[in-house]
Protein backbone atom coordinates (compact mmCIF):
# COMPACT_ATOMS: atom_id res chain seq x y z
CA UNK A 1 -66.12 -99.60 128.12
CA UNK A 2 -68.63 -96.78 128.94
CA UNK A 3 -71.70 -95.87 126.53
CA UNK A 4 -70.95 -93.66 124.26
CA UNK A 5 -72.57 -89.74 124.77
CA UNK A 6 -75.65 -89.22 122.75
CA UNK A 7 -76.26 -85.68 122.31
CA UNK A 8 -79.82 -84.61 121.72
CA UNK A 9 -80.52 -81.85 119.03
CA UNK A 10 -81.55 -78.30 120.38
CA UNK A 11 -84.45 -76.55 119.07
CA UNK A 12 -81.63 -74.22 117.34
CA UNK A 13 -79.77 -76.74 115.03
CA UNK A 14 -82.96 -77.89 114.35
CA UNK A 15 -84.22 -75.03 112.86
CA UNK A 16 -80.99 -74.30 110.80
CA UNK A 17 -81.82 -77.52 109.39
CA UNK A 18 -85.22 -76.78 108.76
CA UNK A 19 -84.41 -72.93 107.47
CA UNK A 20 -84.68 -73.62 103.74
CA UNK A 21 -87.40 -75.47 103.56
CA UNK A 22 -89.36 -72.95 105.55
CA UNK A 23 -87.55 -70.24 103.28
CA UNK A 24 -88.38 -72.33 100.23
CA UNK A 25 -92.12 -72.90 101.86
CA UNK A 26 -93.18 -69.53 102.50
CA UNK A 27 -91.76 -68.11 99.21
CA UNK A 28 -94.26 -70.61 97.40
CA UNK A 29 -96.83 -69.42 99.53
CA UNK A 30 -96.14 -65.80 98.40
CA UNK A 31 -96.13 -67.02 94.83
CA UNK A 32 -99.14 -69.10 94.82
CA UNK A 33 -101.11 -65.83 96.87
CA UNK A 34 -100.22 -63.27 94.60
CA UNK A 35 -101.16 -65.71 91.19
CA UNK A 36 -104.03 -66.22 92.61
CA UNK A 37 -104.99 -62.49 93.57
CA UNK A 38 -103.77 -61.93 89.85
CA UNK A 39 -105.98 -64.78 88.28
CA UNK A 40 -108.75 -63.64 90.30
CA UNK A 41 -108.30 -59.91 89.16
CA UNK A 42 -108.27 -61.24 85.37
CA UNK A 43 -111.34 -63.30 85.93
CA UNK A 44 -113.21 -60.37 87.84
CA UNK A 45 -112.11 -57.70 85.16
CA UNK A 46 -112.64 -53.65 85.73
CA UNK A 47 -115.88 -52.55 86.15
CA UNK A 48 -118.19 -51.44 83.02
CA UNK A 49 -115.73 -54.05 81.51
CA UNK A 50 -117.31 -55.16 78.01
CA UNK A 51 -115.80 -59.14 78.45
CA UNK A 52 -116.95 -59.19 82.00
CA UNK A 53 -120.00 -61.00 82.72
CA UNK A 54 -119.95 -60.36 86.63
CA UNK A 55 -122.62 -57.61 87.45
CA UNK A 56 -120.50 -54.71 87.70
CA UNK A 57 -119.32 -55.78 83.67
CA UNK A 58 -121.01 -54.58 80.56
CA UNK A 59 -120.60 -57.82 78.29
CA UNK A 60 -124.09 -58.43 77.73
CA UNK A 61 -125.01 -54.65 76.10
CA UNK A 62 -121.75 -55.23 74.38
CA UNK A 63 -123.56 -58.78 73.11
CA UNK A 64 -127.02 -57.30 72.25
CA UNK A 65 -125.02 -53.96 70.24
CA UNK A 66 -123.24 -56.59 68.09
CA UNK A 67 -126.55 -58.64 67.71
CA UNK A 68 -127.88 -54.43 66.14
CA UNK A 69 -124.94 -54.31 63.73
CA UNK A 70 -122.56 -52.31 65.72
CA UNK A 71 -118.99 -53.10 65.42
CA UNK A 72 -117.92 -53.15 68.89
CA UNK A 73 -113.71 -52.64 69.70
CA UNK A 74 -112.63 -52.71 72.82
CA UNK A 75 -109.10 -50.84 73.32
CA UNK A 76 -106.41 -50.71 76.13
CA UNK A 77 -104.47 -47.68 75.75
CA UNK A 78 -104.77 -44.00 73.80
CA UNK A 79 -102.99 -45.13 70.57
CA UNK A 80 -104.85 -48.24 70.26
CA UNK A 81 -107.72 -46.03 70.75
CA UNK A 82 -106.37 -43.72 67.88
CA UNK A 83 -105.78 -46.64 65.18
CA UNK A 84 -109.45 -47.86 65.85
CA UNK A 85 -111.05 -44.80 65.28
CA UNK A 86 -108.83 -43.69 62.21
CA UNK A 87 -109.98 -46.82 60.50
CA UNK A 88 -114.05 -45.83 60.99
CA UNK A 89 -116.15 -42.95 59.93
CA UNK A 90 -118.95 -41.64 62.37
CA UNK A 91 -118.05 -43.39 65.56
CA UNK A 92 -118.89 -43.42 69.74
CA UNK A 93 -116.06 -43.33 71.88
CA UNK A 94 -116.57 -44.78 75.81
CA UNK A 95 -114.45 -43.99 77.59
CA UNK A 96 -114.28 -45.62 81.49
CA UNK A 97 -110.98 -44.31 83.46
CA UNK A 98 -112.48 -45.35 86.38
CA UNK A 99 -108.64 -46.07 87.87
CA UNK A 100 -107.07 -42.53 86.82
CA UNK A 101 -104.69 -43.56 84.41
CA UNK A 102 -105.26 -40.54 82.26
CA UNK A 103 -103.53 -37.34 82.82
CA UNK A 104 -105.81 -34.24 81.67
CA UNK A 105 -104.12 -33.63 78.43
CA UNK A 106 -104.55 -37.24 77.01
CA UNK A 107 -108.03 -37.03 77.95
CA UNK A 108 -108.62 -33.63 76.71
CA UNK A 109 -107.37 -35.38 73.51
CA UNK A 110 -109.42 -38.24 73.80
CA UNK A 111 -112.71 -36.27 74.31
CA UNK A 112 -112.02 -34.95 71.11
CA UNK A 113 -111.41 -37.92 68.95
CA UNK A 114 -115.04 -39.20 67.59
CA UNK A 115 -118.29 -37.87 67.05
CA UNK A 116 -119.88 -38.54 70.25
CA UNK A 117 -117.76 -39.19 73.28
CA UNK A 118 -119.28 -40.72 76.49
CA UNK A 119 -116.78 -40.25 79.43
CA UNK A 120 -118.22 -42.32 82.27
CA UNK A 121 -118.21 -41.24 85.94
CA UNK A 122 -115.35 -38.42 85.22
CA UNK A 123 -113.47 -37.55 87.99
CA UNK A 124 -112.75 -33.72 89.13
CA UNK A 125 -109.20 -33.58 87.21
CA UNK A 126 -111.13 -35.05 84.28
CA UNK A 127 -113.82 -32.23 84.62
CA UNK A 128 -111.57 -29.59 84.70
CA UNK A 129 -109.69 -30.64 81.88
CA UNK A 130 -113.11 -31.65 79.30
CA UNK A 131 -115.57 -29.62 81.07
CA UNK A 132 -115.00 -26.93 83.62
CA UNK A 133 -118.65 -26.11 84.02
CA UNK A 134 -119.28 -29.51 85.63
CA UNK A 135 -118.80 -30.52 88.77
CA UNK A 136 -119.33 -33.69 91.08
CA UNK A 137 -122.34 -33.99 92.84
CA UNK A 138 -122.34 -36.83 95.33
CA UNK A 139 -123.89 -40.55 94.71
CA UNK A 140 -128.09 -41.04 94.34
CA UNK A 141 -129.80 -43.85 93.98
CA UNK A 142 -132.97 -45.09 93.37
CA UNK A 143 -134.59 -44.06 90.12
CA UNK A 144 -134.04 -41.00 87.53
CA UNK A 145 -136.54 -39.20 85.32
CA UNK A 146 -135.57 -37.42 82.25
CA UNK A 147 -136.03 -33.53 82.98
CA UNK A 148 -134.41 -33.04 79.32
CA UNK A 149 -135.83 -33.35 75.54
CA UNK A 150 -133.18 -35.15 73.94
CA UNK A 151 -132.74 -38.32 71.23
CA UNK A 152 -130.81 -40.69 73.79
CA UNK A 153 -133.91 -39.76 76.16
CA UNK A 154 -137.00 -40.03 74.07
CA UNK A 155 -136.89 -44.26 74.75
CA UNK A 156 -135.87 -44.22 77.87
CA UNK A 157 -138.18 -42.03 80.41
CA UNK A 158 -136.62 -43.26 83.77
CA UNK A 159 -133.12 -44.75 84.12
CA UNK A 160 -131.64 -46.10 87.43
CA UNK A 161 -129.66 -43.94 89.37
CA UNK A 162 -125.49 -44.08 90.63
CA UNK A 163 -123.11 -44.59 91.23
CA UNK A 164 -122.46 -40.88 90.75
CA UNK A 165 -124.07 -37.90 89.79
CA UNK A 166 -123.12 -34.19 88.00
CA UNK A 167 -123.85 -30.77 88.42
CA UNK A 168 -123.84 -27.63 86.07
CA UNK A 169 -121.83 -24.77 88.52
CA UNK A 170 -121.93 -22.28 85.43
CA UNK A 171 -125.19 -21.58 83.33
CA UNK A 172 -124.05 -22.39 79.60
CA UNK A 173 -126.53 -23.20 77.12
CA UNK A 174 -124.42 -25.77 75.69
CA UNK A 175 -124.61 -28.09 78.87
CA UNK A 176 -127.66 -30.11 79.31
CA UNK A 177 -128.66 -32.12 82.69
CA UNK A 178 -130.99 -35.13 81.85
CA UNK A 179 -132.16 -37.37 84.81
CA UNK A 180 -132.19 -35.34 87.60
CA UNK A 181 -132.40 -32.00 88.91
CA UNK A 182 -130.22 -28.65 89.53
CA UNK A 183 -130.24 -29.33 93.15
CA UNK A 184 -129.33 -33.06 93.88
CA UNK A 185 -127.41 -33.55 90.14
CA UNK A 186 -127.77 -34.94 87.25
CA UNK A 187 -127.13 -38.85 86.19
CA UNK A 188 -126.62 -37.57 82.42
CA UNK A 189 -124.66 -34.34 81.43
CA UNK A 190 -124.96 -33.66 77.42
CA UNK A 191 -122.39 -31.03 75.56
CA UNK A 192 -122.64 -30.33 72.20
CA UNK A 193 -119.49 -29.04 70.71
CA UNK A 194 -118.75 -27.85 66.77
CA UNK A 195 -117.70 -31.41 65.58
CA UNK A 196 -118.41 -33.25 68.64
CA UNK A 197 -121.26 -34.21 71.51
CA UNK A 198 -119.63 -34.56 74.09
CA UNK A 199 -121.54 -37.27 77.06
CA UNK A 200 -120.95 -37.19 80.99
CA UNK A 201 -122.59 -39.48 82.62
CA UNK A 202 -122.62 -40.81 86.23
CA UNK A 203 -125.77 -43.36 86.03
CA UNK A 204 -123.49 -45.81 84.44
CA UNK A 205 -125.51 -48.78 86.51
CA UNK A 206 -127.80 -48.62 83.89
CA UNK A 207 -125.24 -49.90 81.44
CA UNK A 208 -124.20 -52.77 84.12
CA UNK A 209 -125.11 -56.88 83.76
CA UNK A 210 -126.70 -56.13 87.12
CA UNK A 211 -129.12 -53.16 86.23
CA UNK A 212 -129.61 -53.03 82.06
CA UNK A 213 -132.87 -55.05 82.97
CA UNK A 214 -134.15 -52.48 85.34
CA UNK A 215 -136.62 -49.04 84.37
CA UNK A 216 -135.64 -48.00 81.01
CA UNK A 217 -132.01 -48.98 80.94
CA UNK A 218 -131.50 -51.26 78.16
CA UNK A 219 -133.34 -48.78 75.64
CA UNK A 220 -131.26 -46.11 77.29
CA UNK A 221 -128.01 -47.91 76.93
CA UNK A 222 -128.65 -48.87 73.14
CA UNK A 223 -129.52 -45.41 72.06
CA UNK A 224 -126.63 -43.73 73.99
CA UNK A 225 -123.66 -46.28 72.70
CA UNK A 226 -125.47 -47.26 69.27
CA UNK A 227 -125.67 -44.31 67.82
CA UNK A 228 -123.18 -44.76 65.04
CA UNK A 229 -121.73 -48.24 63.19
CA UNK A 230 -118.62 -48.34 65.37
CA UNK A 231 -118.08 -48.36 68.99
CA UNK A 232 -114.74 -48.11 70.71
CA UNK A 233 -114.91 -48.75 74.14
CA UNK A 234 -111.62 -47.28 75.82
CA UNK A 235 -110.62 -48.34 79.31
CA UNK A 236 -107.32 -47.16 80.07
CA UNK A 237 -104.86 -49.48 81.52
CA UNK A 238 -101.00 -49.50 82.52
CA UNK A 239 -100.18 -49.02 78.83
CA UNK A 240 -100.95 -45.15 78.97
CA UNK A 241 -98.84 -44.72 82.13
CA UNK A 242 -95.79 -45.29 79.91
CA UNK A 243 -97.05 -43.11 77.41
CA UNK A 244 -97.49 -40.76 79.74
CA UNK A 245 -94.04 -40.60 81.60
CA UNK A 246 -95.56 -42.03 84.71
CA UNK A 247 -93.74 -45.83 84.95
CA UNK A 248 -90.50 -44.83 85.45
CA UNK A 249 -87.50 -47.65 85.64
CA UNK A 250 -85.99 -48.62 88.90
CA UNK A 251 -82.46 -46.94 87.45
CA UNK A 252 -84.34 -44.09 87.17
CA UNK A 253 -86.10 -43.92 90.39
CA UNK A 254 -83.04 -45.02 92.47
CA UNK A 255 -80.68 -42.12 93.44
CA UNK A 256 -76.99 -41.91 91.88
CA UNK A 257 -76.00 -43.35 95.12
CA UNK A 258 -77.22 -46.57 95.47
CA UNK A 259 -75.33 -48.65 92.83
CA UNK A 260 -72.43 -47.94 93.95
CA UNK A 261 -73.51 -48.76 97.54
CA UNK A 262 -75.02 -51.81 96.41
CA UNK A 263 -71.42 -53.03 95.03
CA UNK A 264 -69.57 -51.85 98.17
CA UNK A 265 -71.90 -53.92 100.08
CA UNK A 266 -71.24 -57.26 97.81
CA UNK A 267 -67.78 -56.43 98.03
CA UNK A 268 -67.28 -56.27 101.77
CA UNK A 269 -69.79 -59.19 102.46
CA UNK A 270 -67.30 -61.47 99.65
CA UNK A 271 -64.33 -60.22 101.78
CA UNK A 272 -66.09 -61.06 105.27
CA UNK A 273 -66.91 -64.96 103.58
CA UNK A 274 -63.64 -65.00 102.57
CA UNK A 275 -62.42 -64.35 105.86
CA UNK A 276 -64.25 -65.58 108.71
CA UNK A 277 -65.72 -68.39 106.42
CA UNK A 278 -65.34 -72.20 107.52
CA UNK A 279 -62.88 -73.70 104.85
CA UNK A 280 -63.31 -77.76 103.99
CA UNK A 281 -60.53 -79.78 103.79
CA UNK A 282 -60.56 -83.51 102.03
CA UNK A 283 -62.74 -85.66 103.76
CA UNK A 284 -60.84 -88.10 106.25
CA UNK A 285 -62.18 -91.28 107.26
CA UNK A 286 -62.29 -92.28 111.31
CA UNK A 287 -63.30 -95.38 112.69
CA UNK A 288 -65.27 -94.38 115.85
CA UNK A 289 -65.06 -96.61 118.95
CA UNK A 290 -69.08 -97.85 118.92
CA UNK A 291 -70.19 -100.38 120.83
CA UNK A 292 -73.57 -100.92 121.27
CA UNK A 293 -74.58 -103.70 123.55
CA UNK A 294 -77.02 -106.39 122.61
CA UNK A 295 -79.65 -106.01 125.60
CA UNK A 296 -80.14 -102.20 124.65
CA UNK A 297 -81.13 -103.69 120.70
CA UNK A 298 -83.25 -106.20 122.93
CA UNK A 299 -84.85 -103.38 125.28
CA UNK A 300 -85.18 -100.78 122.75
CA UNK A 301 -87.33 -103.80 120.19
CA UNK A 302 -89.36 -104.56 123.58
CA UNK A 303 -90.28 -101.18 123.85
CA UNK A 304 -90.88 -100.88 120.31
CA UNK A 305 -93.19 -103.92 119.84
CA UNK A 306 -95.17 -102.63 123.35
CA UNK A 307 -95.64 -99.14 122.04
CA UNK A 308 -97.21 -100.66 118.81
CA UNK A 309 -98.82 -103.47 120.20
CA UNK A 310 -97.31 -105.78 117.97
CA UNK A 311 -97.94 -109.06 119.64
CA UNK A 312 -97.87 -112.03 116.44
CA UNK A 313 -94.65 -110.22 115.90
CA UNK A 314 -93.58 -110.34 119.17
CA UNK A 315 -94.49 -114.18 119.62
CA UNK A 316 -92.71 -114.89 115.87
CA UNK A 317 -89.67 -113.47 116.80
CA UNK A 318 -89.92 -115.69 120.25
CA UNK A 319 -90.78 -118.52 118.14
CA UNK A 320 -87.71 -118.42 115.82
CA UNK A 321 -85.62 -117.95 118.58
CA UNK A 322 -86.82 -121.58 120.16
CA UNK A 323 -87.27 -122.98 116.51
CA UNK A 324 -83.71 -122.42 116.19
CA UNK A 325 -82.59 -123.68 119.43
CA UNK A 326 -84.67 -127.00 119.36
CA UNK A 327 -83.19 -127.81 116.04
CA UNK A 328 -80.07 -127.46 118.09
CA UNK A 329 -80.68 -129.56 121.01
CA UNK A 330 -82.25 -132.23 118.22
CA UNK A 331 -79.57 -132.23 116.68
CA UNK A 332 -80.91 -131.08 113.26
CA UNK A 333 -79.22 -129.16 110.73
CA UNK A 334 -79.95 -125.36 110.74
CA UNK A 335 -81.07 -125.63 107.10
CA UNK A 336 -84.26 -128.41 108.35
CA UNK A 337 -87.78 -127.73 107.91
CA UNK A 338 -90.07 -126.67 111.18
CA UNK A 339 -92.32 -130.12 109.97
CA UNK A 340 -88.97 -131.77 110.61
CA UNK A 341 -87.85 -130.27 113.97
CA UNK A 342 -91.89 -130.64 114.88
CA UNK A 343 -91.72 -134.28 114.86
CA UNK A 344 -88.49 -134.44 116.29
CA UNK A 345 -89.77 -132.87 119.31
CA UNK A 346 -92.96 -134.57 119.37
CA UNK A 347 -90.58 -137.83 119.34
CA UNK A 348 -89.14 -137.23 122.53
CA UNK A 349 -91.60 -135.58 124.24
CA UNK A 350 -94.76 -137.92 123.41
CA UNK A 351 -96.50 -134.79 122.90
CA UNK A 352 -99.06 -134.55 119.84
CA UNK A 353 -98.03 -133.08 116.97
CA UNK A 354 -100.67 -130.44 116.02
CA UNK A 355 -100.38 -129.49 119.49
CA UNK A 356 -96.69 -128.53 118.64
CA UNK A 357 -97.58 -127.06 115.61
CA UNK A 358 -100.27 -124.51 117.03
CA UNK A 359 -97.64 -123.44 119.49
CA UNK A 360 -94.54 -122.95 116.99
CA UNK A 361 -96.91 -121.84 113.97
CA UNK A 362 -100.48 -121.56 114.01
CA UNK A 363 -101.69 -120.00 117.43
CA UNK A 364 -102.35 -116.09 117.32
CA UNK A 365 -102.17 -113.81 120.91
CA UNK A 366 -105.11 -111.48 120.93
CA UNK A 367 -103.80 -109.71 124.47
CA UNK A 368 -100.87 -109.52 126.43
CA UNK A 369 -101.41 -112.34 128.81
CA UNK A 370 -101.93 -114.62 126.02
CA UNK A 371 -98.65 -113.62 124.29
CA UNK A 372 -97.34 -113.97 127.73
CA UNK A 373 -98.93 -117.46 128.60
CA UNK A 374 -97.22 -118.65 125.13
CA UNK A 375 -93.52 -116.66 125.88
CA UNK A 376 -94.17 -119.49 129.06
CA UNK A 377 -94.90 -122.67 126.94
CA UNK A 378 -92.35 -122.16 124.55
CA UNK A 379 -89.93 -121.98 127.50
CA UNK A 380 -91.34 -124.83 129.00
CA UNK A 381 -91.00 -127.08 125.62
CA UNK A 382 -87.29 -125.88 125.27
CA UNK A 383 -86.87 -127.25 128.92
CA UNK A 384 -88.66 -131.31 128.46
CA UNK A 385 -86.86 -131.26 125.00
CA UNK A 386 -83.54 -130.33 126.78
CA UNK A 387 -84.92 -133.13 129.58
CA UNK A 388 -85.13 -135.47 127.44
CA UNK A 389 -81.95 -135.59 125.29
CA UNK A 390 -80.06 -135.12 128.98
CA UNK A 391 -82.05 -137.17 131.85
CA UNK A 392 -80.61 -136.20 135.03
């Protein structure tokens, strides 16, 4: 009977095979990238962020104004904005919509909303819609001097400059620029309204973990956001899209079309399944024709036991093999002890019995040649026992 056909997998099967788990693989990779991007974002936080104690946060003037009595609320979104400020009397309002999640009417509304509003590095749509005679004026750094007579300057002589600065494009005598100059901008723009004063300011590194120890800062932060008992400190998030109209819902962002679409296609891939799919029937048992010949179990062990270097288990497998067949030719039971069948031999062939024992039991191979040298002895005992029982 001829060998059976073994047919080796191609590359292609093998990758069917492996398809979900590299499917399964790199959608845990995508999940465990985008947590982490999201974790790292919460840890992080926005910057002039009042729980953030990276450099770009504000937590610790938020610390020292609650140390100074000032009750300190930070707020997510316009209306939480509006409860906090209902509930308080004279109150500062900073606002940081660094992001642009404000469209010009809600903050037009929110400029208006407490006695003094700061509005921190405003953007142009912001401008236009609080303050038309301001404009942006480019980044600065280095350090500012007050050029202004004001309350929130009279502490704080020079401030540090950036990320942004302002400039006044029309002459109005209720605009004031503070730290800076016509030509280059301001770091501090001051408005003061019937009800309401009214704070742009660009220099907000001096509010920062990373600068309120540098110049004047620090004495310039406390006067400008501790003005009053309360301080809500607004930075708009997601929340004020919705309230806004701007997150819209995938129904309403898809066109009329695509449901529909979406069903025909579910529909017609069904009906191709159903068609062209492979259909199961019961299970039905075959006895296959197998034979597998007892050298190629010998060969493939060999080869096995050389690739590994497994010598002692080489030599034990050798050695049960002629334990076996000198209990045989001794006439010994298959159930008898190797002490037993190691005297027996060492009966009939006057050899010494630890010398038998070393060979059968004891005796290690630390290369080839030795296991070889012992493959030879054992061969050689099986052939004076076999002598012995049958003298020629």
């Amino acid at each position: 009977m001829s060998a059976p056909t073994v047919v080796t997998p191609r590359i292609r099967t093998t990758l069917k095979r492996a398809l979900f788990w590299i499917i399964a693989a790199l959608f845990l990779l995508s999940v465990a990238i985008v947590s982490l991007n999201l974790v790292g974002t919460a840890v992080e936080g926005p910057p002039l962020d009042p729980t953030s104690p990276n450099e770009s946060g504000t937590l610790a003037l938020a610390e020292v104004l609650r140390e100074q009595g000032v009750d300190v609320v930070v707020t997510a979104s316009l209306n939480e904005t509006r409860d906090a400020l209902a509930v308080s009397g004279d109150s500062t309002l900073f606002i940081s919509d660094l992001d642009g999640y404000l469209t010009d009417e809600q903050t037009a509304e929110a400029s208006g909303l407490a006695r003094t509003v700061v509005l921190a590095e405003p953007g142009i749509a912001a401008l236009l819609a609080v303050a038309p005679e301001v404009a942006n004026a480019g980044s600065r750094v280095g350090t500012l001097t007050a050029e202004c007579s004001s309350p929130l300057t009279s502490k704080a002589p020079t401030i540090s400059a950036g990320p942004s600065s302002l400039r006044i494009i029309e002459k109005n005598a209720a605009a004031v620029g503070c730290y800076g100059d016509d030509d280059l901008g301001y770091g501090l723009i001051i408005i003061d309204r019937d009800n309401t004063q009214l704070v742009l300011l660009g220099a907000t590194n001096a509010l920062t973990n990373g600068g309120i120890t540098t110049a004047d800062n620090a004495a310039f932060a406390l006067r400008l956001l501790g003005q009053h008992d309360t301080l809500v400190w607004y930075i708009p998030s997601f929340a004020d899209l919705s309230d806004n109209g701007g997150i819209k819902s995938y129904d309403e962002l898809a066109p009329d079309w695509v449901l529909p679409v979406v069903w025909l296609a579910a529909l017609t891939l069904l009906t191709a399944a159903l068609w062209q799919g492979r259909r199961f029937g019961p299970l039905v048992i075959e006895k296959l024709p197998v034979t597998v010949r007892s050298s190629e179990t010998m060969h493939g062990r060999a080869r096995l036991y050389e690739k590994t270097a497994a010598r002692l288990h080489t030599l034990d497998a050798l050695r049960i093999g002629s334990i076996r067949r000198l209990a045989a030719l001794c006439g010994l039971a298959s159930t008898a002890s190797v002490d037993d069948i190691i005297n027996r031999v060492a009966t009939l062939t006057n050899q010494p019995v630890a010398q038998l024992r070393s060979l059968l039991v004891d005796i290690a191979p630390t290369t080839d040649k030795d296991l070889i040298e012992l493959s030879d002895e054992l061969l050689t005992l099986e052939h004076r026992v076999e002598s012995a029982i049958r003298p020629t």
